[in-house]
PDB file of N, CA and C in Angstrom:
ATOM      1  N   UNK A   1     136.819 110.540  86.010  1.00  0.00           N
ATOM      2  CA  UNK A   1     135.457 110.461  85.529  1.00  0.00           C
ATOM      3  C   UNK A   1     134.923 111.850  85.251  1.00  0.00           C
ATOM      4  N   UNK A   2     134.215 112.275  84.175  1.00  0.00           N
ATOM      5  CA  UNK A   2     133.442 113.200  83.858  1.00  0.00           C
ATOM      6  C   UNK A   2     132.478 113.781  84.998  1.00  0.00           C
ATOM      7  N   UNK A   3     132.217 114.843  84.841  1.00  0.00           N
ATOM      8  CA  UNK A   3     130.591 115.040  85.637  1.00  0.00           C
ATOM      9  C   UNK A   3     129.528 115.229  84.985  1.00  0.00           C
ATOM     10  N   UNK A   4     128.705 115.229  85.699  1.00  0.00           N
ATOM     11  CA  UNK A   4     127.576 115.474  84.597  1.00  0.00           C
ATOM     12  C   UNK A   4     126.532 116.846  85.145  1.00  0.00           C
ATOM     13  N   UNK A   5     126.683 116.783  83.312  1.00  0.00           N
ATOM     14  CA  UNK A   5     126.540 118.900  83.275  1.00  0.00           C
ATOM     15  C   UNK A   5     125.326 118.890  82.378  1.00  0.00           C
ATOM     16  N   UNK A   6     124.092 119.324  82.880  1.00  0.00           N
ATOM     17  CA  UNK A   6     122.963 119.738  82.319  1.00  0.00           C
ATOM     18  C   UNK A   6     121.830 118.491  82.315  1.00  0.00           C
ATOM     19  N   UNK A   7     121.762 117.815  83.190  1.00  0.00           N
ATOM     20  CA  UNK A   7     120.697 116.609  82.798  1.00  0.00           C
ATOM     21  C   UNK A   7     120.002 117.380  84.443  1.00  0.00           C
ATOM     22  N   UNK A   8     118.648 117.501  84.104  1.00  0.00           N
ATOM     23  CA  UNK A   8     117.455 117.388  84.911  1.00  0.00           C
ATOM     24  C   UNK A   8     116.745 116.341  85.654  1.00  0.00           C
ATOM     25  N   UNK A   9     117.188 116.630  87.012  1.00  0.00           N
ATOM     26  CA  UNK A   9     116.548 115.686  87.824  1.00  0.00           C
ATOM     27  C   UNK A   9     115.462 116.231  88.190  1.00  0.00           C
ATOM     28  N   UNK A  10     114.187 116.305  88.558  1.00  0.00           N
ATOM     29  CA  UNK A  10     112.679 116.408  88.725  1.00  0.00           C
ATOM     30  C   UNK A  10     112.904 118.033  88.556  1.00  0.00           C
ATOM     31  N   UNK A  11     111.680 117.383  86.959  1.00  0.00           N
ATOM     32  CA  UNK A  11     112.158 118.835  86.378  1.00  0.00           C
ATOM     33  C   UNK A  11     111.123 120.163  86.855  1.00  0.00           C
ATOM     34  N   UNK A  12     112.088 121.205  86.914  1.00  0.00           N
ATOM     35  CA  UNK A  12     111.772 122.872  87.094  1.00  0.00           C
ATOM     36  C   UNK A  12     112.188 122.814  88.513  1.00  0.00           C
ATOM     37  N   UNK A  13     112.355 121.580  89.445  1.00  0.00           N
ATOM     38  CA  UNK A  13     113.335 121.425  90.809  1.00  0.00           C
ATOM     39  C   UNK A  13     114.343 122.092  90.917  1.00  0.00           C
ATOM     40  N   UNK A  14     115.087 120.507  90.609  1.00  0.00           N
ATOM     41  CA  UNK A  14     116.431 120.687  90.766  1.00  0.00           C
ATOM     42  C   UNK A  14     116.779 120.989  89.228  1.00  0.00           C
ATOM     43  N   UNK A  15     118.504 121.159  89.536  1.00  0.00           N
ATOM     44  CA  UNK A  15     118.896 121.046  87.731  1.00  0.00           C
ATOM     45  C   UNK A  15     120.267 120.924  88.272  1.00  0.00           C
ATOM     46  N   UNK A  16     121.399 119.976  87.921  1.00  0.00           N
ATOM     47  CA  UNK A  16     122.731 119.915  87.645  1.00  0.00           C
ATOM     48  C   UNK A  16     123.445 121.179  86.544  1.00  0.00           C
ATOM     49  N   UNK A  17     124.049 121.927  87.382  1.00  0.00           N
ATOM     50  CA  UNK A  17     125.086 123.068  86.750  1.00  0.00           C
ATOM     51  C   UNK A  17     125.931 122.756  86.115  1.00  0.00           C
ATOM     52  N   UNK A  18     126.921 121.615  86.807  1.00  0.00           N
ATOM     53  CA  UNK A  18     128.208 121.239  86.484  1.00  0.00           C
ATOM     54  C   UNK A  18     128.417 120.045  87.532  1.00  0.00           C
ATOM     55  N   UNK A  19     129.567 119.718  87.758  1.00  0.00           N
ATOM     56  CA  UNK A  19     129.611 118.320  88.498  1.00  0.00           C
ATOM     57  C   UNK A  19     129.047 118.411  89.788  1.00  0.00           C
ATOM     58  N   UNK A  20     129.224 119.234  90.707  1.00  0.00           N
ATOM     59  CA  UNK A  20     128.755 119.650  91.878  1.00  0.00           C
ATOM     60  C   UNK A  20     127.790 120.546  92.323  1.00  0.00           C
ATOM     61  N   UNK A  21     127.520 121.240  91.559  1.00  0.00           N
ATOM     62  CA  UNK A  21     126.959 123.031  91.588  1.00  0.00           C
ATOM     63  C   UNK A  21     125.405 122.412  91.305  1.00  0.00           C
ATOM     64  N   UNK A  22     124.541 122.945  92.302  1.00  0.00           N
ATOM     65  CA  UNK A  22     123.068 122.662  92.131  1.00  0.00           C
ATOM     66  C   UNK A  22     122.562 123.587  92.155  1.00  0.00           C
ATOM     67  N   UNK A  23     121.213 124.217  91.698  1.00  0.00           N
ATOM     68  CA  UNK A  23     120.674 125.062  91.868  1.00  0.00           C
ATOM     69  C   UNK A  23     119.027 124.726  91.627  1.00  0.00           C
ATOM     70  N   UNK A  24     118.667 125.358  93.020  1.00  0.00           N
ATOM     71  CA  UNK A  24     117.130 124.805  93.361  1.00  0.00           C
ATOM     72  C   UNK A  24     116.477 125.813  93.151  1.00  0.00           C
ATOM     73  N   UNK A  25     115.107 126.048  92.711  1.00  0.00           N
ATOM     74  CA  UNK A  25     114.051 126.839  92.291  1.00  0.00           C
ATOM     75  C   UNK A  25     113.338 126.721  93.475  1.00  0.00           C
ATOM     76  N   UNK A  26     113.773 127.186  94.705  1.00  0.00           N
ATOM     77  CA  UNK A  26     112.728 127.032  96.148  1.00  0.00           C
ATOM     78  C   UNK A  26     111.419 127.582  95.700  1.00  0.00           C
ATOM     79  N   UNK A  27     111.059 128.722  95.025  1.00  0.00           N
ATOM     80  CA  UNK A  27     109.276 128.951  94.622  1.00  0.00           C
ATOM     81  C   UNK A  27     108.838 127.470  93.838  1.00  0.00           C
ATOM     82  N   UNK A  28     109.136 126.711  93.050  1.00  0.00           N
ATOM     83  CA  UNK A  28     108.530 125.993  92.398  1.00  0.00           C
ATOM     84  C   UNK A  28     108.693 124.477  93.433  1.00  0.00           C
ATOM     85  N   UNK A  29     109.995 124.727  94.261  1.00  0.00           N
ATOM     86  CA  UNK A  29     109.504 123.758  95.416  1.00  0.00           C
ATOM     87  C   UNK A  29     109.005 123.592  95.826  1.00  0.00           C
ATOM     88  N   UNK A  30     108.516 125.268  97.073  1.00  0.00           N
ATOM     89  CA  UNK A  30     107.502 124.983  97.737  1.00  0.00           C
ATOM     90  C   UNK A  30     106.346 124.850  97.087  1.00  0.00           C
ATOM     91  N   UNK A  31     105.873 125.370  96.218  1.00  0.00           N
ATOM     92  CA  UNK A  31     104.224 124.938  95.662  1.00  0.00           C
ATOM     93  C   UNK A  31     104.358 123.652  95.670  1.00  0.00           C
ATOM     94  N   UNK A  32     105.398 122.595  94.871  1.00  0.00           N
ATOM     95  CA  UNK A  32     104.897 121.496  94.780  1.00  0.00           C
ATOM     96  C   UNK A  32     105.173 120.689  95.875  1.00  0.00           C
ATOM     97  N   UNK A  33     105.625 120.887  96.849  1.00  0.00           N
ATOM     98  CA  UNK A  33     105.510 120.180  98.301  1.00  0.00           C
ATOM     99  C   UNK A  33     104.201 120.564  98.850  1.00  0.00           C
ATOM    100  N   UNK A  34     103.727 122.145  98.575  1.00  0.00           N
ATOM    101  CA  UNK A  34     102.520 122.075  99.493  1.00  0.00           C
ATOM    102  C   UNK A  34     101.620 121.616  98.475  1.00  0.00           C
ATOM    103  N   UNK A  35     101.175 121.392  97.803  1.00  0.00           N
ATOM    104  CA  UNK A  35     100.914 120.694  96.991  1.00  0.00           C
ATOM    105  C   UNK A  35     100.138 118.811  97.315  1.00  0.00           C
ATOM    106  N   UNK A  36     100.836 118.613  97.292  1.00  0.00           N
ATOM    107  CA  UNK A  36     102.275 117.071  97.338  1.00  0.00           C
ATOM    108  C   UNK A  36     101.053 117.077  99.140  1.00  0.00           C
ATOM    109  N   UNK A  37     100.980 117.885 100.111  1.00  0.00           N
ATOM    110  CA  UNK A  37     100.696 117.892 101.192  1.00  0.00           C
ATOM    111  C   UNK A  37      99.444 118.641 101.197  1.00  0.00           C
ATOM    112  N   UNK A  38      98.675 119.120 100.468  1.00  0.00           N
ATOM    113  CA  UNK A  38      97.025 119.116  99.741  1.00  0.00           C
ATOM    114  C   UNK A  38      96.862 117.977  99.429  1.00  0.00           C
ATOM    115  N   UNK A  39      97.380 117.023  98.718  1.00  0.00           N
ATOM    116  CA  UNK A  39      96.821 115.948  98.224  1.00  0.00           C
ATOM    117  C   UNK A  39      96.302 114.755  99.672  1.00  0.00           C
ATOM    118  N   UNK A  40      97.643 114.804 100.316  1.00  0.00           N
ATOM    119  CA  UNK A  40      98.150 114.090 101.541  1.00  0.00           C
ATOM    120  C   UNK A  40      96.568 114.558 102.511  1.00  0.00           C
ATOM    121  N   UNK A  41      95.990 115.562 102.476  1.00  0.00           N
ATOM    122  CA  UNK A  41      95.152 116.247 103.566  1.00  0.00           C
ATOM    123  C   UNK A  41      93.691 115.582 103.025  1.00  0.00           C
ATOM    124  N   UNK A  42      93.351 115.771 101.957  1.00  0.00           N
ATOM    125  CA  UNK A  42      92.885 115.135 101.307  1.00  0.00           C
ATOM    126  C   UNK A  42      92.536 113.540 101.460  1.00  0.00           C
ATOM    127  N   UNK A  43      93.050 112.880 101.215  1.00  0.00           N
ATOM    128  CA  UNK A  43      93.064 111.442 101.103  1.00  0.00           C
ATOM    129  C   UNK A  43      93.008 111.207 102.723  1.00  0.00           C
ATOM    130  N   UNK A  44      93.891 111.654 103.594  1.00  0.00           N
ATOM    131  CA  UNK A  44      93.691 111.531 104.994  1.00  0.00           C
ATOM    132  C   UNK A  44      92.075 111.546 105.555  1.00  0.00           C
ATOM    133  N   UNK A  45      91.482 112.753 104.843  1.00  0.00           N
ATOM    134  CA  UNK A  45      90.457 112.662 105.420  1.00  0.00           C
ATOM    135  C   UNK A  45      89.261 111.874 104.720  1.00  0.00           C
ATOM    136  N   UNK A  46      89.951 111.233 103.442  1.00  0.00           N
ATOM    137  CA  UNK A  46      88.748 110.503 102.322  1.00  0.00           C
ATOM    138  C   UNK A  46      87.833 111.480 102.165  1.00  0.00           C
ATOM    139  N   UNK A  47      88.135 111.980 101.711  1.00  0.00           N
ATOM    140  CA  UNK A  47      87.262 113.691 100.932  1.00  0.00           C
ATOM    141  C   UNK A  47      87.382 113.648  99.637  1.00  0.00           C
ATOM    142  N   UNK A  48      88.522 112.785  98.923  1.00  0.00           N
ATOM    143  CA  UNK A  48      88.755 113.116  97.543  1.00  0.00           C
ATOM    144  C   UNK A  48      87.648 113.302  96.634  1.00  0.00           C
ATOM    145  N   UNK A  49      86.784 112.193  96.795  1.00  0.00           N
ATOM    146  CA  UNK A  49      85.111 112.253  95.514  1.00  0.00           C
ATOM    147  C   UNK A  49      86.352 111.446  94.334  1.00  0.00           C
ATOM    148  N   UNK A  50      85.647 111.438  93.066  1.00  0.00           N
ATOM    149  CA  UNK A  50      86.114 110.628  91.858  1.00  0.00           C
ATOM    150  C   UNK A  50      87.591 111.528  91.224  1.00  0.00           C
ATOM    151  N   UNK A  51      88.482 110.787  90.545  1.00  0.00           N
ATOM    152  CA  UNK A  51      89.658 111.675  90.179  1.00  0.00           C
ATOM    153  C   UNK A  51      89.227 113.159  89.551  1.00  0.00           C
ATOM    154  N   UNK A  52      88.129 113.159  88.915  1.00  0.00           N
ATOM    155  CA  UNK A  52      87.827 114.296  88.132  1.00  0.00           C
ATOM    156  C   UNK A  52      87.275 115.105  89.196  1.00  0.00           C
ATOM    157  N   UNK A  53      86.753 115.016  90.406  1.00  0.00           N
ATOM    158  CA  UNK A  53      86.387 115.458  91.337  1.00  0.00           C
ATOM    159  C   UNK A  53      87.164 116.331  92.167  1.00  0.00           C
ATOM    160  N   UNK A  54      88.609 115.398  92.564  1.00  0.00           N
ATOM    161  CA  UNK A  54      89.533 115.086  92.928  1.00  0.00           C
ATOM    162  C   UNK A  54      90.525 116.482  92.369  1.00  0.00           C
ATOM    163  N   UNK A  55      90.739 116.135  91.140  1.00  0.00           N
ATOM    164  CA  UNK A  55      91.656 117.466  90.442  1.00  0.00           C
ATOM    165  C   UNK A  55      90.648 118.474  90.200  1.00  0.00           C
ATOM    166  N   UNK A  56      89.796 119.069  90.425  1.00  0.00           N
ATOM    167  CA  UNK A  56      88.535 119.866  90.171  1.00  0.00           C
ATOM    168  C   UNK A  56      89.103 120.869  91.633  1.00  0.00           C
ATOM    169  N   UNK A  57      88.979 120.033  92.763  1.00  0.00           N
ATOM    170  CA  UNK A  57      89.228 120.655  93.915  1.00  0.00           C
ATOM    171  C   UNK A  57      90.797 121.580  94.122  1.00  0.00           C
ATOM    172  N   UNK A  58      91.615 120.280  93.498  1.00  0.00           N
ATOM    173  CA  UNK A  58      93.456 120.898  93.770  1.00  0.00           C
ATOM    174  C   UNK A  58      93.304 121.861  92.313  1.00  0.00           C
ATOM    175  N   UNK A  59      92.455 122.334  91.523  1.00  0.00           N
ATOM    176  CA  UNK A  59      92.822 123.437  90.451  1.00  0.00           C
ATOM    177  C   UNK A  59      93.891 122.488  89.506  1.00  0.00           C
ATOM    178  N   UNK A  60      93.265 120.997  89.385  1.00  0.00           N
ATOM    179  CA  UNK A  60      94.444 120.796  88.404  1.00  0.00           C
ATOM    180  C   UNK A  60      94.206 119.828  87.824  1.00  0.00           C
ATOM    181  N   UNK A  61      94.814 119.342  86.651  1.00  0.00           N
ATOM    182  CA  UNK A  61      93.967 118.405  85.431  1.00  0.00           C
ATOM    183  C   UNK A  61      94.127 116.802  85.884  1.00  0.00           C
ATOM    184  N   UNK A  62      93.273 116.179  85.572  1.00  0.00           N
ATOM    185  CA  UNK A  62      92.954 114.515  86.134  1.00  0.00           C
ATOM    186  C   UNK A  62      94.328 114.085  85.678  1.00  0.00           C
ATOM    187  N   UNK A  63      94.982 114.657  84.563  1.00  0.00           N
ATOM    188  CA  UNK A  63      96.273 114.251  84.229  1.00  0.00           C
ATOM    189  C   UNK A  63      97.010 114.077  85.068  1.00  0.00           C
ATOM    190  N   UNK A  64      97.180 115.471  85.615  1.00  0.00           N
ATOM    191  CA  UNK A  64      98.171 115.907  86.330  1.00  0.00           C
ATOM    192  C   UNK A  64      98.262 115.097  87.848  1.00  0.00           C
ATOM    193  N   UNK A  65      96.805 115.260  88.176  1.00  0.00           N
ATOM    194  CA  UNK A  65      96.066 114.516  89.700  1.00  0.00           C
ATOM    195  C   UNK A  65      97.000 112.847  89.482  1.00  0.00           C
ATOM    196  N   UNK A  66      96.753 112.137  88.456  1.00  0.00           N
ATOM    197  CA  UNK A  66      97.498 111.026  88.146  1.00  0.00           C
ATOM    198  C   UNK A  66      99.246 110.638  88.613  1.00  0.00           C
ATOM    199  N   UNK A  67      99.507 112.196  87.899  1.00  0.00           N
ATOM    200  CA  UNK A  67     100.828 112.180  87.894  1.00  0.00           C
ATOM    201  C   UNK A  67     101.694 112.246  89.679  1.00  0.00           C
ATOM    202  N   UNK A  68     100.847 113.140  90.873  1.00  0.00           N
ATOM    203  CA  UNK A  68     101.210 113.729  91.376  1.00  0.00           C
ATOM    204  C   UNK A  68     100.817 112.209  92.621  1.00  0.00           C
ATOM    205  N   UNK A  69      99.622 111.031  92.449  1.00  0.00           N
ATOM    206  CA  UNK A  69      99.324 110.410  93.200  1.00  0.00           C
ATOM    207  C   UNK A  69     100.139 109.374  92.660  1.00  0.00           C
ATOM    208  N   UNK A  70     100.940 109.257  91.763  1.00  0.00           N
ATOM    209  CA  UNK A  70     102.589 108.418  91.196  1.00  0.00           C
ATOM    210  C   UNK A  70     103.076 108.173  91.975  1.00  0.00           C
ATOM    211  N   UNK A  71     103.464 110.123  92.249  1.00  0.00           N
ATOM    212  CA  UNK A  71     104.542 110.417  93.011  1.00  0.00           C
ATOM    213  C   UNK A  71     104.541 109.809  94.375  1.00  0.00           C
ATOM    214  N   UNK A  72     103.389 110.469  94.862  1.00  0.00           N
ATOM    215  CA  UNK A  72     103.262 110.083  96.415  1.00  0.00           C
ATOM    216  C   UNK A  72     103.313 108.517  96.596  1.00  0.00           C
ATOM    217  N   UNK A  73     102.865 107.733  95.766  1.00  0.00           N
ATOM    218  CA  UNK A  73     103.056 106.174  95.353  1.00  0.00           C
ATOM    219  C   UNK A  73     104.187 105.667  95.328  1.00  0.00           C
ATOM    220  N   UNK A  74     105.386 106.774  94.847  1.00  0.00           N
ATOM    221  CA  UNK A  74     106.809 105.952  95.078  1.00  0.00           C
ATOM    222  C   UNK A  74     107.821 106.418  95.993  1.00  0.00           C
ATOM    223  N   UNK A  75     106.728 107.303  96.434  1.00  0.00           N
ATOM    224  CA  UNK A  75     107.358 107.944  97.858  1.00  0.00           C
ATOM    225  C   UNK A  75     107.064 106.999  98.752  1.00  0.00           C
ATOM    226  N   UNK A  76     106.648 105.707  98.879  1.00  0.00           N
ATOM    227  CA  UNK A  76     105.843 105.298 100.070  1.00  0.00           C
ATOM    228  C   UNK A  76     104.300 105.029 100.730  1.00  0.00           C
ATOM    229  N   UNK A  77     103.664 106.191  99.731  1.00  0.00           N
ATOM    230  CA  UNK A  77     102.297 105.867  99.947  1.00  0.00           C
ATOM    231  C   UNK A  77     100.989 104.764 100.164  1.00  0.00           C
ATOM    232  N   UNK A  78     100.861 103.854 100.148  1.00  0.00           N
ATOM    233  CA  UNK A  78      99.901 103.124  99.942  1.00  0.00           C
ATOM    234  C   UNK A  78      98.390 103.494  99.700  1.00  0.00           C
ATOM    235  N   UNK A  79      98.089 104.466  98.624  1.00  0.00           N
ATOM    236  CA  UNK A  79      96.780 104.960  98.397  1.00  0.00           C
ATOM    237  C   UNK A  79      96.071 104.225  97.077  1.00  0.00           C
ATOM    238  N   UNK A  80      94.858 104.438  97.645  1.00  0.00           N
ATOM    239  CA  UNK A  80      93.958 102.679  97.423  1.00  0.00           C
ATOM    240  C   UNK A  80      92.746 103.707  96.700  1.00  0.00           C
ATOM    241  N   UNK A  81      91.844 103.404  95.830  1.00  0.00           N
ATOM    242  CA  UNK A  81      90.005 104.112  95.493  1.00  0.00           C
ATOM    243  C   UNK A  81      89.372 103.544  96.259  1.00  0.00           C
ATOM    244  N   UNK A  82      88.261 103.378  96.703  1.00  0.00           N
ATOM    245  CA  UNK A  82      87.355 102.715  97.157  1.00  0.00           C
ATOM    246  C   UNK A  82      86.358 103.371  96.726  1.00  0.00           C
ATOM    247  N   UNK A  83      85.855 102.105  95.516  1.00  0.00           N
ATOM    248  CA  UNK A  83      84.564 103.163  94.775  1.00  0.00           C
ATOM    249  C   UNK A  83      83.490 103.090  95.910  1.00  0.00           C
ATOM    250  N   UNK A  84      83.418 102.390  96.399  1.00  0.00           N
ATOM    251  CA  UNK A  84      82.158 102.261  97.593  1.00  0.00           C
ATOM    252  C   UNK A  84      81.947 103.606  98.487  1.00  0.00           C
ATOM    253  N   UNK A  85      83.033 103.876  98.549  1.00  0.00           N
ATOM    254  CA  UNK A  85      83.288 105.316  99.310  1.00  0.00           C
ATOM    255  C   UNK A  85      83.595 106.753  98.682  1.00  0.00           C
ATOM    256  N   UNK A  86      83.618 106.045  97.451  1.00  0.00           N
ATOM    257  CA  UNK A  86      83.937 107.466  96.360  1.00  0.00           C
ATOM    258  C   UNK A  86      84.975 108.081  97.051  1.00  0.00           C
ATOM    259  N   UNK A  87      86.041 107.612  97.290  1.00  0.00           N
ATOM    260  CA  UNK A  87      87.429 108.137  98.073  1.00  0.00           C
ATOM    261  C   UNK A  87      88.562 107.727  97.185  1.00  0.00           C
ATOM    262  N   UNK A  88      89.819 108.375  97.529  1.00  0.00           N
ATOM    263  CA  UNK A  88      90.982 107.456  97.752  1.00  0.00           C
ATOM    264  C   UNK A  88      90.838 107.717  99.461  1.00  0.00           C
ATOM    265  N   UNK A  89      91.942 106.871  99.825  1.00  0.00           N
ATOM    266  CA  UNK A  89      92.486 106.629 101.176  1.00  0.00           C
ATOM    267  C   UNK A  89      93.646 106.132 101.029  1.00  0.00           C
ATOM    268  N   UNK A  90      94.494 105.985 102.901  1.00  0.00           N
ATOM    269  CA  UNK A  90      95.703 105.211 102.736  1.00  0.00           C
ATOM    270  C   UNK A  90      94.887 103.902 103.231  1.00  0.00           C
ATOM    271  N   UNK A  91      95.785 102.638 102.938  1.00  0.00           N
ATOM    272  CA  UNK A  91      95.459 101.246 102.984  1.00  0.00           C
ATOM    273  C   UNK A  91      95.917 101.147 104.450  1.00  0.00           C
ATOM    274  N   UNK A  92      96.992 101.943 104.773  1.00  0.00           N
ATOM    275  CA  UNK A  92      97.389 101.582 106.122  1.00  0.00           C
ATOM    276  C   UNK A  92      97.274 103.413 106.506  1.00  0.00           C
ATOM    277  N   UNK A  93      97.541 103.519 107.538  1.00  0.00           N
ATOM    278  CA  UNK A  93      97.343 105.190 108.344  1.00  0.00           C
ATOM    279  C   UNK A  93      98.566 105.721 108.560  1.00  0.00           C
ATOM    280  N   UNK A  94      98.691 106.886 108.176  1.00  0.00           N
ATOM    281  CA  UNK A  94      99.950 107.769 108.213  1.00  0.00           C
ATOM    282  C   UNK A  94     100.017 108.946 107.673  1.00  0.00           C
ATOM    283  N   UNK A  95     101.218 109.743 107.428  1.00  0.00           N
ATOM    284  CA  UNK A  95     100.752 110.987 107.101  1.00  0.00           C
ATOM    285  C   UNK A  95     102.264 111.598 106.209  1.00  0.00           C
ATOM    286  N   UNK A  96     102.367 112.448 105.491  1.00  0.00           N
ATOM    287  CA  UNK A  96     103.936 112.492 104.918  1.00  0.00           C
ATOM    288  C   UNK A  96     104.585 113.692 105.549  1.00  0.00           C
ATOM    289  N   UNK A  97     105.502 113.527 106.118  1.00  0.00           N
ATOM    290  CA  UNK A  97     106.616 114.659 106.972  1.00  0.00           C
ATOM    291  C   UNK A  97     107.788 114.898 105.642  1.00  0.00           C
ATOM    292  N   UNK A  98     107.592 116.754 105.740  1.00  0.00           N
ATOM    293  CA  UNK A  98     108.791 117.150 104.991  1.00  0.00           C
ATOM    294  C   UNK A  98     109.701 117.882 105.670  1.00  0.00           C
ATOM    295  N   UNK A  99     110.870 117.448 105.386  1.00  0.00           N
ATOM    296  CA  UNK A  99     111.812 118.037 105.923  1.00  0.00           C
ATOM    297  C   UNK A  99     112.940 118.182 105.610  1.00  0.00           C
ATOM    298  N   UNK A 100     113.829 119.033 105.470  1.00  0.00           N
ATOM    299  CA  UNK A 100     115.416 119.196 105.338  1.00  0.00           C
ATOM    300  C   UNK A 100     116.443 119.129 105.621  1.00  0.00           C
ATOM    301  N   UNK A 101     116.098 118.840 106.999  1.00  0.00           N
ATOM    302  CA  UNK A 101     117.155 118.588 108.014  1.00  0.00           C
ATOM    303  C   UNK A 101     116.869 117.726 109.330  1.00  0.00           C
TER     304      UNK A 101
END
């Protein structure tokens, strides 16, 4: 079987070299884990305010705010709006652990 040479898995991350050979961009990691765990601090405490509110605070576009509460969405998340509260929140309580080992 072939390997596969040059296809991007979550891009500016990771990147496939050659069949085995990886090479990680740890600066563009860590921002977007701490990141990823701004958002997480956030919603924990129902502080967010409206999405435009929301990405106003993290320095980053309602687009992007969209894109990044995806993520955390198919990571596991269960994060809910509650316009009543002008929040997001989690539906159930928890918190996201990163780790490498």
């Amino acid at each position: 079987m072939g390997g596969i040479a040059n296809s991007c898995i979550f891009t500016d991350l990771i990147y496939w070299v050659g069949p085995v050979d990886v090479v990680i961009n740890f600066t563009v990691m860590k921002q977007y884990l701490n990141l990823l765990q701004q958002l997480d601090q956030f919603i924990r405490r129902k502080k967010t305010g409206s999405p435009p509110e929301f990405a106003r605070k993290m320095g980053i576009s309602e687009r992007s705010l969209y894109e990044y509460l995806k993520v955390l969405k198919e990571l596991g998340a269960p994060i809910r709006f509650s316009r009543q509260e002008h929040s997001y929140y989690y539906e159930i309580e928890g918190q996201f652990y990163i780790s490498f080992f």
